[in-house]
N, C-alpha and C. Protein backbone atom coordinates (compact mmCIF):
# COMPACT_ATOMS: atom_id res chain seq x y z
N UNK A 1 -29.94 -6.96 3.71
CA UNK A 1 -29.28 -5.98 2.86
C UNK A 1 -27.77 -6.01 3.15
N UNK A 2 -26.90 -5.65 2.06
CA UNK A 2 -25.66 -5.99 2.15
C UNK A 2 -25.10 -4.34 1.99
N UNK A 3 -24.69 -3.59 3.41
CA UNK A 3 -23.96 -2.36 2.62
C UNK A 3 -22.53 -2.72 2.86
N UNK A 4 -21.92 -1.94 1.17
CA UNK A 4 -20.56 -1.97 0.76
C UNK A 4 -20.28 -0.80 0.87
N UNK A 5 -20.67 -0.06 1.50
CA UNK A 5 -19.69 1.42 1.82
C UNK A 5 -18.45 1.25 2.34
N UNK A 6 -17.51 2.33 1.35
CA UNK A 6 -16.38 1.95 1.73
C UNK A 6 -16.32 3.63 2.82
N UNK A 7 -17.08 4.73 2.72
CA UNK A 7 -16.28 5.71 3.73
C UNK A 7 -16.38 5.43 5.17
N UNK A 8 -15.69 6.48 5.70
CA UNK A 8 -14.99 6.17 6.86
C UNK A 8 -13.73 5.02 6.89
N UNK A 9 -13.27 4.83 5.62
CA UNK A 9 -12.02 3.89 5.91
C UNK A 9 -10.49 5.07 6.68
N UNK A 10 -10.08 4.08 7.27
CA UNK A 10 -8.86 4.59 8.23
C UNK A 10 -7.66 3.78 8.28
N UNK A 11 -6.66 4.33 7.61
CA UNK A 11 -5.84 3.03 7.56
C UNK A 11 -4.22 3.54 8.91
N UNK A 12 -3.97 3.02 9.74
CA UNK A 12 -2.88 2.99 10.62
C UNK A 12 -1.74 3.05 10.25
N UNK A 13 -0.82 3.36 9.82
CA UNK A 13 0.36 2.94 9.70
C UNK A 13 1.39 3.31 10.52
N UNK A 14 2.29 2.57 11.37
CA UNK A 14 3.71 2.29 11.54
C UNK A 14 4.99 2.09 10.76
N UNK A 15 6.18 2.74 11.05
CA UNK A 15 7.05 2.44 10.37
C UNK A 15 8.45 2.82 11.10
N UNK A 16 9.02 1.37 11.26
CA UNK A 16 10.31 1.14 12.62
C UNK A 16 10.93 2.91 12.85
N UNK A 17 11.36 3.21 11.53
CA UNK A 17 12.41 4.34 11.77
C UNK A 17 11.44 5.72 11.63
N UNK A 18 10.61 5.88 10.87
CA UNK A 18 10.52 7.11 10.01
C UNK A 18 9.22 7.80 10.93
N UNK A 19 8.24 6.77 11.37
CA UNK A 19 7.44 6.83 12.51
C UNK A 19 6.93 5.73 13.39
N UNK A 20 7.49 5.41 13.76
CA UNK A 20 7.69 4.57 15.00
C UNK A 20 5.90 4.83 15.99
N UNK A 21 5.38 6.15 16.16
CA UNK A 21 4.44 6.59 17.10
C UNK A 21 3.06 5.91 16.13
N UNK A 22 3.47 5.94 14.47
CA UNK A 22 2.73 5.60 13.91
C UNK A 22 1.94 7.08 13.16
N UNK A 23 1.13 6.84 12.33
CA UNK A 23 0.44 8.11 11.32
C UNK A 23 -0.99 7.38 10.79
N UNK A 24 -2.10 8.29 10.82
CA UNK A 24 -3.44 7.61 10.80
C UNK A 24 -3.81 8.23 9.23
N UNK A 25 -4.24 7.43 8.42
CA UNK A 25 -4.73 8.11 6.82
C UNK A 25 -5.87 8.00 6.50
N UNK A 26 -6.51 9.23 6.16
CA UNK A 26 -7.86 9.09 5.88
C UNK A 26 -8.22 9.92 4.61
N UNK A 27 -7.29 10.55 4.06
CA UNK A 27 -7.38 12.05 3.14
C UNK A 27 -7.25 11.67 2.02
N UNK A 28 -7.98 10.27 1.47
CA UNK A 28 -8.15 9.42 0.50
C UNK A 28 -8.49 10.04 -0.95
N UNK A 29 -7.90 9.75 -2.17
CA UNK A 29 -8.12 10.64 -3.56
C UNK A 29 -9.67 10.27 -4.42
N UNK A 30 -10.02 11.22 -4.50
CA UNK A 30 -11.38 10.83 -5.70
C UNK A 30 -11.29 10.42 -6.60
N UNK A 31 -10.06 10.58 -7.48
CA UNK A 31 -9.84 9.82 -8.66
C UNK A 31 -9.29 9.04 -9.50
N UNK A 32 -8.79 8.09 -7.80
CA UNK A 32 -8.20 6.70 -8.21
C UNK A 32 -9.08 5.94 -6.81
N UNK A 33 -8.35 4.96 -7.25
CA UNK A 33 -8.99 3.67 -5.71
C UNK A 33 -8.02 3.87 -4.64
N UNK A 34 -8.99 4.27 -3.49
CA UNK A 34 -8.50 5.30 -2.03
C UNK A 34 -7.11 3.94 -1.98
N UNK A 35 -8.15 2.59 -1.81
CA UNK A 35 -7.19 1.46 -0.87
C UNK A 35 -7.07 0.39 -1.84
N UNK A 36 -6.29 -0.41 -2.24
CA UNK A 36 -6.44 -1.04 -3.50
C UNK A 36 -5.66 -2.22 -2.97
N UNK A 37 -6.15 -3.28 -3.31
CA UNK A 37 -5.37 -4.72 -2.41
C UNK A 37 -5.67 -5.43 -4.12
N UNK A 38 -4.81 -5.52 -4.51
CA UNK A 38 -4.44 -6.30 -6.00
C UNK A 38 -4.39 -8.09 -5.60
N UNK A 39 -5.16 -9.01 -7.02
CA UNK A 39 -4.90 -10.38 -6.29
C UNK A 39 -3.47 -10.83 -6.38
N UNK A 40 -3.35 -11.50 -5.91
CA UNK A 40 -1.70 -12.06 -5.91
C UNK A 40 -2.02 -13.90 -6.38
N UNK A 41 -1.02 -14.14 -6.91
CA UNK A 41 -0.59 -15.88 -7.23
C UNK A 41 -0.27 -16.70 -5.76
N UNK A 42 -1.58 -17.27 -5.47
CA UNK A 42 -1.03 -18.37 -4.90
C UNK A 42 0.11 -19.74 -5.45
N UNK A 43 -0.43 -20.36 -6.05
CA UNK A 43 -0.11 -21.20 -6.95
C UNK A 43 0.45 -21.16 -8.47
N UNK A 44 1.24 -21.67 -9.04
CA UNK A 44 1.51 -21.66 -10.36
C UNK A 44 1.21 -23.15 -10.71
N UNK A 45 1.12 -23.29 -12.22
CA UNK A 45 1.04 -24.50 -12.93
C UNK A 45 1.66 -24.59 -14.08
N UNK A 46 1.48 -26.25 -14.62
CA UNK A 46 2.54 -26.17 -15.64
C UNK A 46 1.59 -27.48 -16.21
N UNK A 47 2.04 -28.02 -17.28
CA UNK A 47 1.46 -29.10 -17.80
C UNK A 47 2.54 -30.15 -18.11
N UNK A 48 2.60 -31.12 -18.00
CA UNK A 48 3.63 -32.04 -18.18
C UNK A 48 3.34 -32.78 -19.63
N UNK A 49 4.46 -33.57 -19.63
CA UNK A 49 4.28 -34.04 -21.66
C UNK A 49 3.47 -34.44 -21.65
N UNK A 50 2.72 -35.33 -21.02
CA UNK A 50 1.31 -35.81 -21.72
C UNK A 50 0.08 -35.30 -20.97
N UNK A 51 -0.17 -34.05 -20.78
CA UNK A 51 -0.88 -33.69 -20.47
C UNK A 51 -1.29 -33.41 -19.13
N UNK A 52 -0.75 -34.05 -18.13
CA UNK A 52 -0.64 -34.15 -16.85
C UNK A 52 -0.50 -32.60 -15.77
N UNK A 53 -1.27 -32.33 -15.30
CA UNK A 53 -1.26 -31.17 -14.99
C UNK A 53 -0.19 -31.36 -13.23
N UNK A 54 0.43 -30.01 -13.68
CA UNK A 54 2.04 -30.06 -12.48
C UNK A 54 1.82 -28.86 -11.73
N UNK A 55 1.54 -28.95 -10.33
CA UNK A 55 0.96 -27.78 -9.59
C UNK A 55 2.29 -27.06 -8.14
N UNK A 56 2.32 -26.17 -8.08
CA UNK A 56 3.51 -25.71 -6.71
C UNK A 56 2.99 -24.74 -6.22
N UNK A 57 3.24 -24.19 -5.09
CA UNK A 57 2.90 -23.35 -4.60
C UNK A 57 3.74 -22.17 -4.62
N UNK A 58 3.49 -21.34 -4.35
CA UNK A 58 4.33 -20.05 -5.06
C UNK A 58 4.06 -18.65 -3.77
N UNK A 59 5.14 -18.16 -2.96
CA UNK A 59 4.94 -17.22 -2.13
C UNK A 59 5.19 -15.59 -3.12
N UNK A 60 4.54 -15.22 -2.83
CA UNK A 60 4.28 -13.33 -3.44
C UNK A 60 3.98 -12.29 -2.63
N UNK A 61 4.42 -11.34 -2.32
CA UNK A 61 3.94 -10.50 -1.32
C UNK A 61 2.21 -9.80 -1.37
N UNK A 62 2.04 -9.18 -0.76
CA UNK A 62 0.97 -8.34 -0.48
C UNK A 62 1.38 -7.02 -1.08
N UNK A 63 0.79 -6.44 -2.21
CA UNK A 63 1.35 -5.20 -2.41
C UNK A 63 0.10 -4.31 -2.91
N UNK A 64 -0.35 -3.40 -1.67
CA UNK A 64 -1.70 -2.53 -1.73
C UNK A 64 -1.27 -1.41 -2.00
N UNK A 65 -1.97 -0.68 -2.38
CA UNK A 65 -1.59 0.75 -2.96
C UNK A 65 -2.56 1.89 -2.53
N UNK A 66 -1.98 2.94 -1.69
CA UNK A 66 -2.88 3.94 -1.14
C UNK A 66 -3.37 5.12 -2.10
N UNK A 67 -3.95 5.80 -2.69
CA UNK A 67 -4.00 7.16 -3.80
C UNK A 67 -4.29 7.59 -2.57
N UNK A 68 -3.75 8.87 -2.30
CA UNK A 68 -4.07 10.37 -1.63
C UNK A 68 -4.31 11.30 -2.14
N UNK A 69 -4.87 12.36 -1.71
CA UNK A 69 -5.34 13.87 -2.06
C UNK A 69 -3.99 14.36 -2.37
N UNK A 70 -3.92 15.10 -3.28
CA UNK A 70 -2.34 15.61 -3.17
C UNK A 70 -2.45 16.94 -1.96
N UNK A 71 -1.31 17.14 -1.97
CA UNK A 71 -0.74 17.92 -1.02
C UNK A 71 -1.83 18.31 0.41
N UNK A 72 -1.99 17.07 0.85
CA UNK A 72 -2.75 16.97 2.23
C UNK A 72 -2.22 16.50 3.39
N UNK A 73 -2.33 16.71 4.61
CA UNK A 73 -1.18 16.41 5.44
C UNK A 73 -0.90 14.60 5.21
N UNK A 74 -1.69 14.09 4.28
CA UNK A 74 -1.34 12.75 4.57
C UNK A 74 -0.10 12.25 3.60
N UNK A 75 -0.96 13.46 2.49
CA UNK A 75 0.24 13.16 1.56
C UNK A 75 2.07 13.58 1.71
N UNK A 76 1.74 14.87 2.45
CA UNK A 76 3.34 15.10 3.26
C UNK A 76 3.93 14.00 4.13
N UNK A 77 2.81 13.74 4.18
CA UNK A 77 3.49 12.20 5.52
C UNK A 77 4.04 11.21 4.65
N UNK A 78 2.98 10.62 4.12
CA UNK A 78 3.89 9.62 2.98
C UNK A 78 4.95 10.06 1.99
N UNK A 79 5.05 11.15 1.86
CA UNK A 79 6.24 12.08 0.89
C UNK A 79 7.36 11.77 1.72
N UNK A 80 7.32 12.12 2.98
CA UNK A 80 8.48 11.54 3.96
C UNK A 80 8.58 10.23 4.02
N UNK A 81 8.21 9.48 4.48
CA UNK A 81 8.23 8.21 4.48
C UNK A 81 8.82 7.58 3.30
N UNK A 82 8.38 7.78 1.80
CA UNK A 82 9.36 7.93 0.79
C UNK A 82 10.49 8.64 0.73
N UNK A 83 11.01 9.56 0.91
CA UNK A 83 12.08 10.05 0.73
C UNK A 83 12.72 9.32 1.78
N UNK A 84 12.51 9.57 3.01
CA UNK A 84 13.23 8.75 4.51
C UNK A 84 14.18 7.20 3.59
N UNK A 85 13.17 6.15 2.44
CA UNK A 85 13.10 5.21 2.34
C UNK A 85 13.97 4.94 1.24
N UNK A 86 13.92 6.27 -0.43
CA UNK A 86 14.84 6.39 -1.09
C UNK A 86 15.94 6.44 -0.83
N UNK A 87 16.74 5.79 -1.42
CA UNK A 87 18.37 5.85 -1.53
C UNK A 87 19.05 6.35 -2.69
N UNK A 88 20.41 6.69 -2.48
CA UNK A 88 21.08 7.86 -3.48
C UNK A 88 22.32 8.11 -3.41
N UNK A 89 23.01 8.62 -4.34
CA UNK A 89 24.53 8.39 -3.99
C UNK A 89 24.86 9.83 -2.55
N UNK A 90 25.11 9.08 -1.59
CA UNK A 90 25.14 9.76 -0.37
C UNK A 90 24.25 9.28 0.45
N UNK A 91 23.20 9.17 0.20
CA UNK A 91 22.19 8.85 1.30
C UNK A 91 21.47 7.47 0.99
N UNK A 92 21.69 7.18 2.10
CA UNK A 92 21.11 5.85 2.76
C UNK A 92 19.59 5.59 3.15
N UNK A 93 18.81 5.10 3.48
CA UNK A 93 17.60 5.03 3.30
C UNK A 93 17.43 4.64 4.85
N UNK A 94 16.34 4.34 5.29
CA UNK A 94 15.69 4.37 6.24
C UNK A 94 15.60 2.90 6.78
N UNK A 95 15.35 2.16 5.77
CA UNK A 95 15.03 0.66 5.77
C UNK A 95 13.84 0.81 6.97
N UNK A 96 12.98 0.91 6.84
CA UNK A 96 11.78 0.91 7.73
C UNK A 96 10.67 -0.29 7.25
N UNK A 97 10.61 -1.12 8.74
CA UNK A 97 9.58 -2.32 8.44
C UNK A 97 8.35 -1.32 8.89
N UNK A 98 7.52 -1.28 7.93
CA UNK A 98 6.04 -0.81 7.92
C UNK A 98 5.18 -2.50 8.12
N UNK A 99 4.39 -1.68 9.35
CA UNK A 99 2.60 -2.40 9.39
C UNK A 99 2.19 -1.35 9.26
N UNK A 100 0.88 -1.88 8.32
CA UNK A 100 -0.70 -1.42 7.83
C UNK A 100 -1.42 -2.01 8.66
N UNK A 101 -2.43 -0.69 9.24
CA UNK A 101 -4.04 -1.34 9.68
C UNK A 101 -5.03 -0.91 9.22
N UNK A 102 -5.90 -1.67 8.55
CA UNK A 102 -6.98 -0.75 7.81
C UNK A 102 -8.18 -1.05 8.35
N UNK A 103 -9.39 0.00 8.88
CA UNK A 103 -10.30 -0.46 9.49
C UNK A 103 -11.36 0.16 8.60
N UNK A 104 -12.26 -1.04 8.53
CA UNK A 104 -12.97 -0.50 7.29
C UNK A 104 -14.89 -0.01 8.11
N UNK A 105 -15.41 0.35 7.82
CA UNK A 105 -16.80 1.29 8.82
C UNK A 105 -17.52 -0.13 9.48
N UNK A 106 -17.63 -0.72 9.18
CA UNK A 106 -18.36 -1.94 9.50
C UNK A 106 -17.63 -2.58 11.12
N UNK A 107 -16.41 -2.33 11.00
CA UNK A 107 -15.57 -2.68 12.13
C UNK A 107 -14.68 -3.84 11.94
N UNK A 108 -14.52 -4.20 10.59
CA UNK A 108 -13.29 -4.99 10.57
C UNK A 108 -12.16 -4.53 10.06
N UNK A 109 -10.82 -4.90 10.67
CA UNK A 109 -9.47 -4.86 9.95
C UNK A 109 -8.75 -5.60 9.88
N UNK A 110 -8.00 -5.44 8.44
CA UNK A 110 -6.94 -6.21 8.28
C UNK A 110 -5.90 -5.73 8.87
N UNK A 111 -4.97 -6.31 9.04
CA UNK A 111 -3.68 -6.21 9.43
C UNK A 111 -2.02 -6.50 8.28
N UNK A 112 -1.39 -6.18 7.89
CA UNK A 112 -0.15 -6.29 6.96
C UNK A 112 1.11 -5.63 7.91
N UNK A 113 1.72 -6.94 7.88
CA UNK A 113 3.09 -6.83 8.37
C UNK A 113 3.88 -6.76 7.68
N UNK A 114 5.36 -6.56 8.70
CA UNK A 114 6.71 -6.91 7.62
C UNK A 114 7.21 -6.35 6.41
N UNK A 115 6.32 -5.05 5.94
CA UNK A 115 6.36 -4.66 4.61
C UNK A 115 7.08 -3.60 4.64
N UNK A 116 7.31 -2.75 3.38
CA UNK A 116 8.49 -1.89 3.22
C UNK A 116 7.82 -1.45 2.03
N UNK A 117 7.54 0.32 1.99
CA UNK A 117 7.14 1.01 1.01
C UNK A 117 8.53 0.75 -0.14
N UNK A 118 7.38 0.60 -1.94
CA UNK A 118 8.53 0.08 -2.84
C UNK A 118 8.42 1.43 -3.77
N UNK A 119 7.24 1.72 -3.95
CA UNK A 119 6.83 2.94 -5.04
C UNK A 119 6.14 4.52 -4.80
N UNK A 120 6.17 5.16 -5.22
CA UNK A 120 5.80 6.83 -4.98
C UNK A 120 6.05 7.43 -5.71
N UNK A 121 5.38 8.74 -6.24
CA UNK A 121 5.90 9.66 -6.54
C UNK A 121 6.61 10.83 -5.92
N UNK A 122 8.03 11.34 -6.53
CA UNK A 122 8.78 12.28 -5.92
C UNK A 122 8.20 13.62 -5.68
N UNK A 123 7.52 13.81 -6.52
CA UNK A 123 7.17 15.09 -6.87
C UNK A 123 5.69 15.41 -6.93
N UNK A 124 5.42 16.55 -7.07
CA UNK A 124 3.45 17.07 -7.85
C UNK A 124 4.18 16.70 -9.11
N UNK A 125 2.60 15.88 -9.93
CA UNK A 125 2.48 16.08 -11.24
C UNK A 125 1.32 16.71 -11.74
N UNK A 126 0.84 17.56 -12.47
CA UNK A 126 -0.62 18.46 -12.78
C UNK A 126 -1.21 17.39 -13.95
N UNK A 127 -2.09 16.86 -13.66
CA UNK A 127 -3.08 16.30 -14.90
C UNK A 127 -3.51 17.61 -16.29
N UNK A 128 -3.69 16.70 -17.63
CA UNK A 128 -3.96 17.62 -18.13
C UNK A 128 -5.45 18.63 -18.27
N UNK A 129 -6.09 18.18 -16.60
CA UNK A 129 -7.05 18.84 -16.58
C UNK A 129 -7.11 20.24 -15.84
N UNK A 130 -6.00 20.28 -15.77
CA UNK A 130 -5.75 21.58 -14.55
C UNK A 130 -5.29 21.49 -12.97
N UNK A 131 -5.54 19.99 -12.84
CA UNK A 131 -5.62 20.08 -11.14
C UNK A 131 -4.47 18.49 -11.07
N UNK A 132 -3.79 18.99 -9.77
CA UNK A 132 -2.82 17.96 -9.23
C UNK A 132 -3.11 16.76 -9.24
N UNK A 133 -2.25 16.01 -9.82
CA UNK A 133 -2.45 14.35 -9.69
C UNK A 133 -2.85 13.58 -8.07
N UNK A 134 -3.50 12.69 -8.38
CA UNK A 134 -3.43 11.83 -7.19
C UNK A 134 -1.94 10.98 -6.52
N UNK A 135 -1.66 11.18 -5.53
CA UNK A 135 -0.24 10.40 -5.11
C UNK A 135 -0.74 9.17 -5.08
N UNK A 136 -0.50 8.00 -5.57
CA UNK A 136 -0.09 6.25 -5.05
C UNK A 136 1.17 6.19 -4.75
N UNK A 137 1.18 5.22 -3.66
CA UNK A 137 1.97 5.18 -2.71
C UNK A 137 2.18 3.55 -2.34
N UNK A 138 2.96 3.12 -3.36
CA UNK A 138 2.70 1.23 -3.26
C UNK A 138 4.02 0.57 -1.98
N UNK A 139 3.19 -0.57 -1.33
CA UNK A 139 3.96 -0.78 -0.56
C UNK A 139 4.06 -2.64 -0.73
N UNK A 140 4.63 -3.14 0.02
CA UNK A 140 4.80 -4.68 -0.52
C UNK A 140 4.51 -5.33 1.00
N UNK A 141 3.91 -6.14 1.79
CA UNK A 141 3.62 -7.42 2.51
C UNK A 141 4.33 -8.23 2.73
N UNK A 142 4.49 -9.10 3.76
CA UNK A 142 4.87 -10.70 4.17
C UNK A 142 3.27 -11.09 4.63
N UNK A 143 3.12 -10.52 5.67
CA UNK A 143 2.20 -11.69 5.95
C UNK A 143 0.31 -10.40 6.39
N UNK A 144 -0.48 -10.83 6.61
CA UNK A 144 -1.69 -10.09 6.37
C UNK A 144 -2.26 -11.46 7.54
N UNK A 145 -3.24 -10.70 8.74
CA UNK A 145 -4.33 -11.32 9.53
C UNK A 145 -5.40 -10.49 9.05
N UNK A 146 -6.83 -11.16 9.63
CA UNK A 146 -8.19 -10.20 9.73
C UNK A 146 -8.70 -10.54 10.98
N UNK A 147 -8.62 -9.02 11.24
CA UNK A 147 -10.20 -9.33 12.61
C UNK A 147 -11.82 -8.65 12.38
């Protein structure tokens, strides 16, 4: 039997300036995808004049995306971590190299280095169902191990 349970996921994060001691996330949203690892382009192609197929390799980051509960301590954490990271006329940003560790119930994790949160929302937004949006919280990769 093959179980794909994803609860109990826990993801680690570090980040040089903003938390350095590191911050543990678990307060994952119901109504988006908690942990979301999108595929990326290895390779591109092309076809040459007569048909000849023309192949390169192509580097792209890692860019996973967390949804949180809104206004849960995890989501205050990453609210900082964004703002720390935004820049503005006056303020300077944080420039913080973030690692991700995500350990998934089974007992494996990946690992993502080198990366730097790119996307967030500033603010609460209310769905038009009555209740607070989910925060995503996209961040970008260099390089990714597994153990």
């Amino acid at each position: 039997m093959n179980d794909v349970s994803g609860f109990g996921l826990r993801i680690r994060l570090t980040a040089s300036a903003t938390f350095p001691a590191g911050i543990t996330l678990s307060q994952f949203a119901d109504d988006a995808d908690p942990f979301d690892l999108p595929s990326i382009q290895v390779r591109d192609t092309a076809m040459g004049l007569n048909g000849d197929l023309i192949a390169w390799s192509k580097a792209n980051p890692i860019k996973p995306t967390i949804n949180i509960i809104p206004a849960s301590d995890d989501d205050r954490n990453l609210a900082v971590l964004l703002e720390a990271n935004r820049t503005g006329k006056g303020k300077f940003g944080a420039r913080d190299t973030i690692t991700m560790t995500a350990t998934y119930p089974d007992g494996r994790t990946i690992t993502l280095s080198q990366g730097v949160i790119t996307d967030g929302m500033p603010g609460q937004s209310v769905a038009s169902a009555g209740r607070l949006k989910s925060k995503a919280y996209v961040f970008a990769f260099e390089g990714m191990s597994r153990a």
